[in-house]
C-alpha atoms as a PDB file:
ATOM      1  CA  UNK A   1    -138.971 -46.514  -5.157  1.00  0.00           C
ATOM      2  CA  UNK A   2    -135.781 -47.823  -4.718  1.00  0.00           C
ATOM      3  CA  UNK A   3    -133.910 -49.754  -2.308  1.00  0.00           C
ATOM      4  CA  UNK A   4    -130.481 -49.685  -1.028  1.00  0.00           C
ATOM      5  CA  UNK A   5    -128.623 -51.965   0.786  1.00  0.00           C
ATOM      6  CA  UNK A   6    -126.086 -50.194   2.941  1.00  0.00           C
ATOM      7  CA  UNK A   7    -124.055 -51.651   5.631  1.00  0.00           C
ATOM      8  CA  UNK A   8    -124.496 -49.775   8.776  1.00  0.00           C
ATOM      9  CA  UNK A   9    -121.705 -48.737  11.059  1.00  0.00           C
ATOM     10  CA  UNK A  10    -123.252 -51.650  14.345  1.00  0.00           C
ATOM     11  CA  UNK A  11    -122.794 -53.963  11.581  1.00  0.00           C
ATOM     12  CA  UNK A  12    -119.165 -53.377  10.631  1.00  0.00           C
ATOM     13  CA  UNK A  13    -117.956 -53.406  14.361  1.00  0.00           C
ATOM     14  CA  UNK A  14    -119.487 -56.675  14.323  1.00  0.00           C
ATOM     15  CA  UNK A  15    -117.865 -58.021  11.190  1.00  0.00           C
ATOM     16  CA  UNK A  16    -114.401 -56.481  12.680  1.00  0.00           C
ATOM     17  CA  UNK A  17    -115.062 -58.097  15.740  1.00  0.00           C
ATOM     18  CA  UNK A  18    -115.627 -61.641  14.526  1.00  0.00           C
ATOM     19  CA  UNK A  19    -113.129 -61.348  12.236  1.00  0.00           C
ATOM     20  CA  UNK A  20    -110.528 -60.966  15.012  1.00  0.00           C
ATOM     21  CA  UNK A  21    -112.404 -63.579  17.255  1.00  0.00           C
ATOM     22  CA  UNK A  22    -111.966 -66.434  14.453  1.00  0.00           C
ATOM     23  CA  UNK A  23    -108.133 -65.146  13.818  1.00  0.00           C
ATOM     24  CA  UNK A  24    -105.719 -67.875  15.657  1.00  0.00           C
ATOM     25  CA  UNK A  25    -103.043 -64.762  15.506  1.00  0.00           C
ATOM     26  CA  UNK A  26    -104.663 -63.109  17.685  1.00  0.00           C
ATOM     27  CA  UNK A  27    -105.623 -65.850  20.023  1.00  0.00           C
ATOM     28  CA  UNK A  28    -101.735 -67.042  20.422  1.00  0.00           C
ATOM     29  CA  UNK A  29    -101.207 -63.640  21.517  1.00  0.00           C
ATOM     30  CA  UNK A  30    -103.652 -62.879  23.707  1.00  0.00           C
ATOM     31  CA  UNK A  31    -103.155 -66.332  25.825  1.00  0.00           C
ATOM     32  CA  UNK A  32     -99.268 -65.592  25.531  1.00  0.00           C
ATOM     33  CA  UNK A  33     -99.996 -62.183  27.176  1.00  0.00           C
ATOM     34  CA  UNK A  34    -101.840 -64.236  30.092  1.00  0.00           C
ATOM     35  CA  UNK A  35     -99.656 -67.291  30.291  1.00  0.00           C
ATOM     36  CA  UNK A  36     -95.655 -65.140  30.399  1.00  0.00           C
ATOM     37  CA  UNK A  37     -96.891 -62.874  32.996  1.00  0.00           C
ATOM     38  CA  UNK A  38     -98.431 -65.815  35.120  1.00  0.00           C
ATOM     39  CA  UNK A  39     -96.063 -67.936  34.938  1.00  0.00           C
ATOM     40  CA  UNK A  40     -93.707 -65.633  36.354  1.00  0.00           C
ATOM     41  CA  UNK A  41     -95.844 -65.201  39.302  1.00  0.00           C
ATOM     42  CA  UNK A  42     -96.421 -68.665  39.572  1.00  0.00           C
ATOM     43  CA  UNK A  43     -92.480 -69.413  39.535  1.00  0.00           C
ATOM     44  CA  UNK A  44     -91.719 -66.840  42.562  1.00  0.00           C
ATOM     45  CA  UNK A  45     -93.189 -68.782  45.176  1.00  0.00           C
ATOM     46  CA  UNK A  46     -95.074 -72.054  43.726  1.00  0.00           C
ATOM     47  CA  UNK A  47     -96.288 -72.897  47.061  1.00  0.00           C
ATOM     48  CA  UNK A  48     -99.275 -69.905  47.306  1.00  0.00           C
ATOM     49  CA  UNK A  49    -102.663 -70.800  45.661  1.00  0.00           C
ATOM     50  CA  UNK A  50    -102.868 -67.943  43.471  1.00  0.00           C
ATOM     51  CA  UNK A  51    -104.999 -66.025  41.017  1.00  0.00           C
ATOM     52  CA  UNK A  52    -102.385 -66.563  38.271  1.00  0.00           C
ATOM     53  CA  UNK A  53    -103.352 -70.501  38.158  1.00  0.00           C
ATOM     54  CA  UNK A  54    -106.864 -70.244  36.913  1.00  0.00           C
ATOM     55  CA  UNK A  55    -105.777 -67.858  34.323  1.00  0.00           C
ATOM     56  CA  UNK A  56    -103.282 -70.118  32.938  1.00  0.00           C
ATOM     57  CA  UNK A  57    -106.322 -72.810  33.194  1.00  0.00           C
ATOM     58  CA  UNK A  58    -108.123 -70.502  30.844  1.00  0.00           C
ATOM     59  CA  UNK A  59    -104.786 -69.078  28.933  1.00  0.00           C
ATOM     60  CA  UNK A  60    -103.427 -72.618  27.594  1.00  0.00           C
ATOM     61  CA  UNK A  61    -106.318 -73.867  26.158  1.00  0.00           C
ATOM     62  CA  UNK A  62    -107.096 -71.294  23.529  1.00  0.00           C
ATOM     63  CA  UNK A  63    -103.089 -71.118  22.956  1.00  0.00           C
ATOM     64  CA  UNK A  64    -103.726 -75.103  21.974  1.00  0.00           C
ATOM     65  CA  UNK A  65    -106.887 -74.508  20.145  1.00  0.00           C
ATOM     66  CA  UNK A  66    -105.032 -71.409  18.159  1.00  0.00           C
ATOM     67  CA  UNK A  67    -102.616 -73.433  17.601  1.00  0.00           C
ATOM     68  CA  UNK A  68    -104.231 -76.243  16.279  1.00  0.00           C
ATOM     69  CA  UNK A  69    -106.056 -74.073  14.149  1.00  0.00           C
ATOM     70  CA  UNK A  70    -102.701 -72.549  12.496  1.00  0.00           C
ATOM     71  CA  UNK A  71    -101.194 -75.873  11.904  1.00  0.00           C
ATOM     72  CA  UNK A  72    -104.574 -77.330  10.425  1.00  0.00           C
ATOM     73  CA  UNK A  73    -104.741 -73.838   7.810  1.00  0.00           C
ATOM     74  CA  UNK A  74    -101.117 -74.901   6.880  1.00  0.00           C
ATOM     75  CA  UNK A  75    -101.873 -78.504   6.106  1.00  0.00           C
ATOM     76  CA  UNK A  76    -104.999 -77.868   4.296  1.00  0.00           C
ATOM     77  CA  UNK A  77    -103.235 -75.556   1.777  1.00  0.00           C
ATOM     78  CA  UNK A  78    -100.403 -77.977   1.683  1.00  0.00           C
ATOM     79  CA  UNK A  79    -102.883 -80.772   0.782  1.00  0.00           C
ATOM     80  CA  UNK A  80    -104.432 -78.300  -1.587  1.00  0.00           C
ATOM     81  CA  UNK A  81    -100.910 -77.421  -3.865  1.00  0.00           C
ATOM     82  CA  UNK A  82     -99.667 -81.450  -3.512  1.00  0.00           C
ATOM     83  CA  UNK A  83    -103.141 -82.259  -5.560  1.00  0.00           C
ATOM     84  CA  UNK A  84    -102.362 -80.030  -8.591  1.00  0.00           C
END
């Protein structure tokens, strides 16, 4: 008898999906795509409580945290050439 190990299609969709979870690239864009449009919004009459503020509470954190996570990656492999 012998046994296989093959990846099954559920699995890659999860794999794919991670992959682009963990990628700051696509974080910066996706809380860009919130923030431009709200702030627009926001900017035509600032005096109306509108739906546009809580997104930008939930839109300019993960553009911080993607951020962040960029600028760390480019440090890292900065610190990483200056040793050799």
């Amino acid at each position: 008898m012998r046994i296989e190990l093959n990846r099954q299609p559920d699995m890659k969709i999860l794999s794919i999906l991670k992959k682009i979870k963990n990628n700051p690239w696509v974080g910066i864009a996706v809380s860009l795509t919130l923030i431009i449009p709200s702030l627009y919004e926001i900017l035509d009459d600032v005096t109306v409580l509108r739906k546009e503020y809580i997104l930008l509470v939930i839109a300019f954190p993960l553009y911080i945290k993607s951020l962040k996570k960029i600028f760390d990656n480019m440090l890292d492999v900065y610190d990483d050439l200056s040793e050799q």
